[in-house]
C-alpha atoms as a PDB file:
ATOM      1  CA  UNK A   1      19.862  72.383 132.597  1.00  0.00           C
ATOM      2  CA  UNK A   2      23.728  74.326 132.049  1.00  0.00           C
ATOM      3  CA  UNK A   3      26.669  71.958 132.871  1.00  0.00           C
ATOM      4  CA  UNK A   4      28.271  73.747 135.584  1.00  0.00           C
ATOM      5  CA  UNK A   5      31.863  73.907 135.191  1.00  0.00           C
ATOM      6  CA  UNK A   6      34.806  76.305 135.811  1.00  0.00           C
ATOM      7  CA  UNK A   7      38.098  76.580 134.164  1.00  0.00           C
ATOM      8  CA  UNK A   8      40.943  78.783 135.631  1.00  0.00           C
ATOM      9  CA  UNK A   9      43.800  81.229 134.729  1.00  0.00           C
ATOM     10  CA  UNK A  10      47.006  80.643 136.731  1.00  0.00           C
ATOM     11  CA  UNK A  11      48.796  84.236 137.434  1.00  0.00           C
ATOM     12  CA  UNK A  12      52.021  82.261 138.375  1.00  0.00           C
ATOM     13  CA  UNK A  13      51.809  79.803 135.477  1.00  0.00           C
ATOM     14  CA  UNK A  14      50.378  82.113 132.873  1.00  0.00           C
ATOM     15  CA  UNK A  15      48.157  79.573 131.891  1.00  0.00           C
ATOM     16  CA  UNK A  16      44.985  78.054 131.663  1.00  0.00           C
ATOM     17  CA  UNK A  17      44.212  75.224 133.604  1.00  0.00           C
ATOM     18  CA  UNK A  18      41.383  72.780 132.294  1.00  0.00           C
ATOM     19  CA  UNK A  19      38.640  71.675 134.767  1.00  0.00           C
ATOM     20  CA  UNK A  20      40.102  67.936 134.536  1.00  0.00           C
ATOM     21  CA  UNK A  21      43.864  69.489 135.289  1.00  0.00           C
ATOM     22  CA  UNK A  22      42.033  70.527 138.606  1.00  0.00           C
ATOM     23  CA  UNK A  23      40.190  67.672 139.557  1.00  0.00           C
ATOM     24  CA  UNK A  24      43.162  65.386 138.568  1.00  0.00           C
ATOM     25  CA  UNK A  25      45.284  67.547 141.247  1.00  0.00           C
ATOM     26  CA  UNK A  26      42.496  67.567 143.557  1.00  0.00           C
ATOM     27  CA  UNK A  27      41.293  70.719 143.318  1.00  0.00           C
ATOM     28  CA  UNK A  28      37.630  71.733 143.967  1.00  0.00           C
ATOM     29  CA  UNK A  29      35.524  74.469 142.654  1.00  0.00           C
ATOM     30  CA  UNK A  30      33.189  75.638 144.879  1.00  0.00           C
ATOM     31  CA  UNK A  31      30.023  76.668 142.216  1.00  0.00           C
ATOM     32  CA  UNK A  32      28.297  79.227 144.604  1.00  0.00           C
ATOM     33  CA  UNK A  33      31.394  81.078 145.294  1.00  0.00           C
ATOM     34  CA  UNK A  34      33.911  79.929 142.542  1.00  0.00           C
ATOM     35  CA  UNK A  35      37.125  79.692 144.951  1.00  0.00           C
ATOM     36  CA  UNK A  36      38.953  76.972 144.418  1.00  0.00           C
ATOM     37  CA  UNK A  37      39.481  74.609 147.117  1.00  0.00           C
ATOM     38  CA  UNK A  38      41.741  72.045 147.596  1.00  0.00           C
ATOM     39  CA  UNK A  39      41.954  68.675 150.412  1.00  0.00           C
ATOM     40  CA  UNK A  40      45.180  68.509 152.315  1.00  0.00           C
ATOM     41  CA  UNK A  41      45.307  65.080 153.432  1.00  0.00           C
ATOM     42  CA  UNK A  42      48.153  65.699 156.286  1.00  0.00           C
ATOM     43  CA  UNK A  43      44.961  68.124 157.871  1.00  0.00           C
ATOM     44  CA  UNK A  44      42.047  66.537 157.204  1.00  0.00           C
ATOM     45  CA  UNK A  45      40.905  69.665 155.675  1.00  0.00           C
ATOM     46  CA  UNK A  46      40.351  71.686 153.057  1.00  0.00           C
ATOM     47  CA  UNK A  47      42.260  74.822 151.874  1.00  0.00           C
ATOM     48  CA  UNK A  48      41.778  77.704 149.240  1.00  0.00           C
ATOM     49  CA  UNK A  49      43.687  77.830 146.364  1.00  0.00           C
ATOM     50  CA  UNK A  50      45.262  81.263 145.519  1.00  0.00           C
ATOM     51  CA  UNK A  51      46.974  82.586 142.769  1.00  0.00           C
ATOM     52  CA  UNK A  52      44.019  81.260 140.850  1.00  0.00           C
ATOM     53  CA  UNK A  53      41.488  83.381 138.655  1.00  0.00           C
ATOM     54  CA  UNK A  54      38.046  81.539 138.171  1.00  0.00           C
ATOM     55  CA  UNK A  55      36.323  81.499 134.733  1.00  0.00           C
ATOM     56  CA  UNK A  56      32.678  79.764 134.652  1.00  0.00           C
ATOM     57  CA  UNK A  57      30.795  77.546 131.477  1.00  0.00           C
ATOM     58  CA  UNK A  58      28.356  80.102 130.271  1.00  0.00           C
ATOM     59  CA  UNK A  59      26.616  76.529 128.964  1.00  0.00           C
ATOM     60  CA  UNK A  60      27.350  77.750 125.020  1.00  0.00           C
ATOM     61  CA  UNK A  61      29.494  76.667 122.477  1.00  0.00           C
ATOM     62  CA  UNK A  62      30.195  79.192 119.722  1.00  0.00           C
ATOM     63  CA  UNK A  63      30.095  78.174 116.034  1.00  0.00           C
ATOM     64  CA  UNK A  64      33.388  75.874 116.136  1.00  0.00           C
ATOM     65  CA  UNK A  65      31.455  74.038 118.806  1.00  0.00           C
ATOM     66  CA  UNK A  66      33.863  75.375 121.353  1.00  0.00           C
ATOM     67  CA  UNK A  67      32.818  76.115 124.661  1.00  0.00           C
ATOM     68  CA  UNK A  68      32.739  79.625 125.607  1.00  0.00           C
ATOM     69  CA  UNK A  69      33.709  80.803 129.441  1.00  0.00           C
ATOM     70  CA  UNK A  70      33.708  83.856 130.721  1.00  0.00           C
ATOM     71  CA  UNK A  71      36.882  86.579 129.904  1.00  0.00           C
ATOM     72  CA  UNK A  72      36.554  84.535 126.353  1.00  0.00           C
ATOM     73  CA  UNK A  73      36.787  87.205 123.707  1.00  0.00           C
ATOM     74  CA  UNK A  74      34.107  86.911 120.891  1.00  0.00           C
ATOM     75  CA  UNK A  75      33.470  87.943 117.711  1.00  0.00           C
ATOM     76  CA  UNK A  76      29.303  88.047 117.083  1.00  0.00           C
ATOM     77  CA  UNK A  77      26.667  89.653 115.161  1.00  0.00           C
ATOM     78  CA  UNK A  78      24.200  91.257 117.074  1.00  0.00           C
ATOM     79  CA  UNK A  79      21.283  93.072 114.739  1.00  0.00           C
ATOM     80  CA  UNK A  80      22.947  91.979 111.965  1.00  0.00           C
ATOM     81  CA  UNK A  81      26.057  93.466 112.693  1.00  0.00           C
ATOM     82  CA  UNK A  82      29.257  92.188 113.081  1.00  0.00           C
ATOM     83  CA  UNK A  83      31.240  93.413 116.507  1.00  0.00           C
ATOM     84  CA  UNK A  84      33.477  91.747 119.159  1.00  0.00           C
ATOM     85  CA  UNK A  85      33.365  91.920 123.428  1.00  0.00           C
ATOM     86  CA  UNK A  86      34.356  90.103 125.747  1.00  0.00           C
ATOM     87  CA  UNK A  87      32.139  87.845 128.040  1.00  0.00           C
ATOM     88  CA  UNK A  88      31.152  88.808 131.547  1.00  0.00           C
ATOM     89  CA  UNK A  89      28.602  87.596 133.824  1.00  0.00           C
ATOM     90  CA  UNK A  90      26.715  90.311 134.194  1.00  0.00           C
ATOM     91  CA  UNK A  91      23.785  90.278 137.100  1.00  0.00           C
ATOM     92  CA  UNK A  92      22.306  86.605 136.587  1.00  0.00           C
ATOM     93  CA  UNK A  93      23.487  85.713 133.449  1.00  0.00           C
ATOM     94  CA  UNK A  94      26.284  85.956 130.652  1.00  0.00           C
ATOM     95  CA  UNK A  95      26.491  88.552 128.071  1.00  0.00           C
ATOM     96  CA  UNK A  96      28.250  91.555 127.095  1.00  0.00           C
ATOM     97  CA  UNK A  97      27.265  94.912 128.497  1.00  0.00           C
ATOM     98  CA  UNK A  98      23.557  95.144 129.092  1.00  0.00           C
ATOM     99  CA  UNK A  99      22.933  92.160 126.278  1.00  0.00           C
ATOM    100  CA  UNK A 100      22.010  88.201 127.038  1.00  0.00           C
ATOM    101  CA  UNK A 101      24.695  86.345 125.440  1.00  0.00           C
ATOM    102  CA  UNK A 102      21.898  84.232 124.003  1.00  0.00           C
ATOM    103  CA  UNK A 103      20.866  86.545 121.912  1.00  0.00           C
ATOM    104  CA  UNK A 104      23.944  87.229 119.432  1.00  0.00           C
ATOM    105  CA  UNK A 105      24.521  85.176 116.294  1.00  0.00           C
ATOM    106  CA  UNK A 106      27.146  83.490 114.745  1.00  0.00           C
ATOM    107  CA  UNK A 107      29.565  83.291 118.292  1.00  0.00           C
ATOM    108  CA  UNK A 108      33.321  82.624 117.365  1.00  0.00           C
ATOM    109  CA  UNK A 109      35.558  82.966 120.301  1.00  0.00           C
ATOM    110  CA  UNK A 110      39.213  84.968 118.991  1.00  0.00           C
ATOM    111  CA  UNK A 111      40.893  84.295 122.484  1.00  0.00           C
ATOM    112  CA  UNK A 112      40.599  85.386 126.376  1.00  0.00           C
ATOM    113  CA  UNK A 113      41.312  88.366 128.431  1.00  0.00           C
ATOM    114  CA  UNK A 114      44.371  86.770 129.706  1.00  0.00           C
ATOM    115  CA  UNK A 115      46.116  85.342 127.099  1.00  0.00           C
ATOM    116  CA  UNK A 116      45.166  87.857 123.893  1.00  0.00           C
ATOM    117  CA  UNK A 117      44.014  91.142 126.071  1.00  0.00           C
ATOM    118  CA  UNK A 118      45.110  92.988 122.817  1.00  0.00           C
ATOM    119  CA  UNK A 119      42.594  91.315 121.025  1.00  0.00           C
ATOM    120  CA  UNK A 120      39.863  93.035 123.508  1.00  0.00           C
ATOM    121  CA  UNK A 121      40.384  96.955 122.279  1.00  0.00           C
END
């Protein structure tokens, strides 16, 4: 079974947050609709989290044993071709455009949409 877990970009911040920054601050992802919740103890309740873009595990590492998320750009081979894309979740699973992201060889993630967009083109 994939470990389910979420890392997010912070559009204030301009930075990735870790899931163990989140949980540390008490922050919750919710897995079924990835917002990220948090418990305001003055309310008894919980709130959502803006300001906040959600990136989920795709339950892969590439070949540096890194784990890859989604908006994680990639350099692959795919037929025994070398190419790049980025990772999306795409229907029910992870890929890049119409192809399982199972199915490419030799995964080595070059950055994310967020922090090396440039690297994307």
């Amino acid at each position: 079974m994939r470990e389910i877990k979420f890392r997010a970009w912070d559009l204030n911040e301009k930075k990735i947050l870790s899931c163990e920054y989140l949980s540390r601050n008490g922050m919750y992802v919710d897995p079924y609709s990835g917002t990220i919740m948090c418990y305001d103890k003055d309310e008894e309740q919980l709130h959502q989290i803006n300001g906040l873009v959600i990136m989920q595990y795709t339950g892969l590492k590439d070949r540096n044993a890194k784990e890859i998320y989604e908006g994680d750009i990639i350099n692959f081979e795919y037929s025994k071709q070398p190419r790049h894309g980025v990772v999306v979740f795409n229907g029910c699973m992870f890929g890049i455009d119409k192809y399982p992201l199972c199915n490419f060889d030799k995964i080595e993630i070059k950055g994310n949409i967020y922090e090396n967009l440039g690297l994307a083109k």
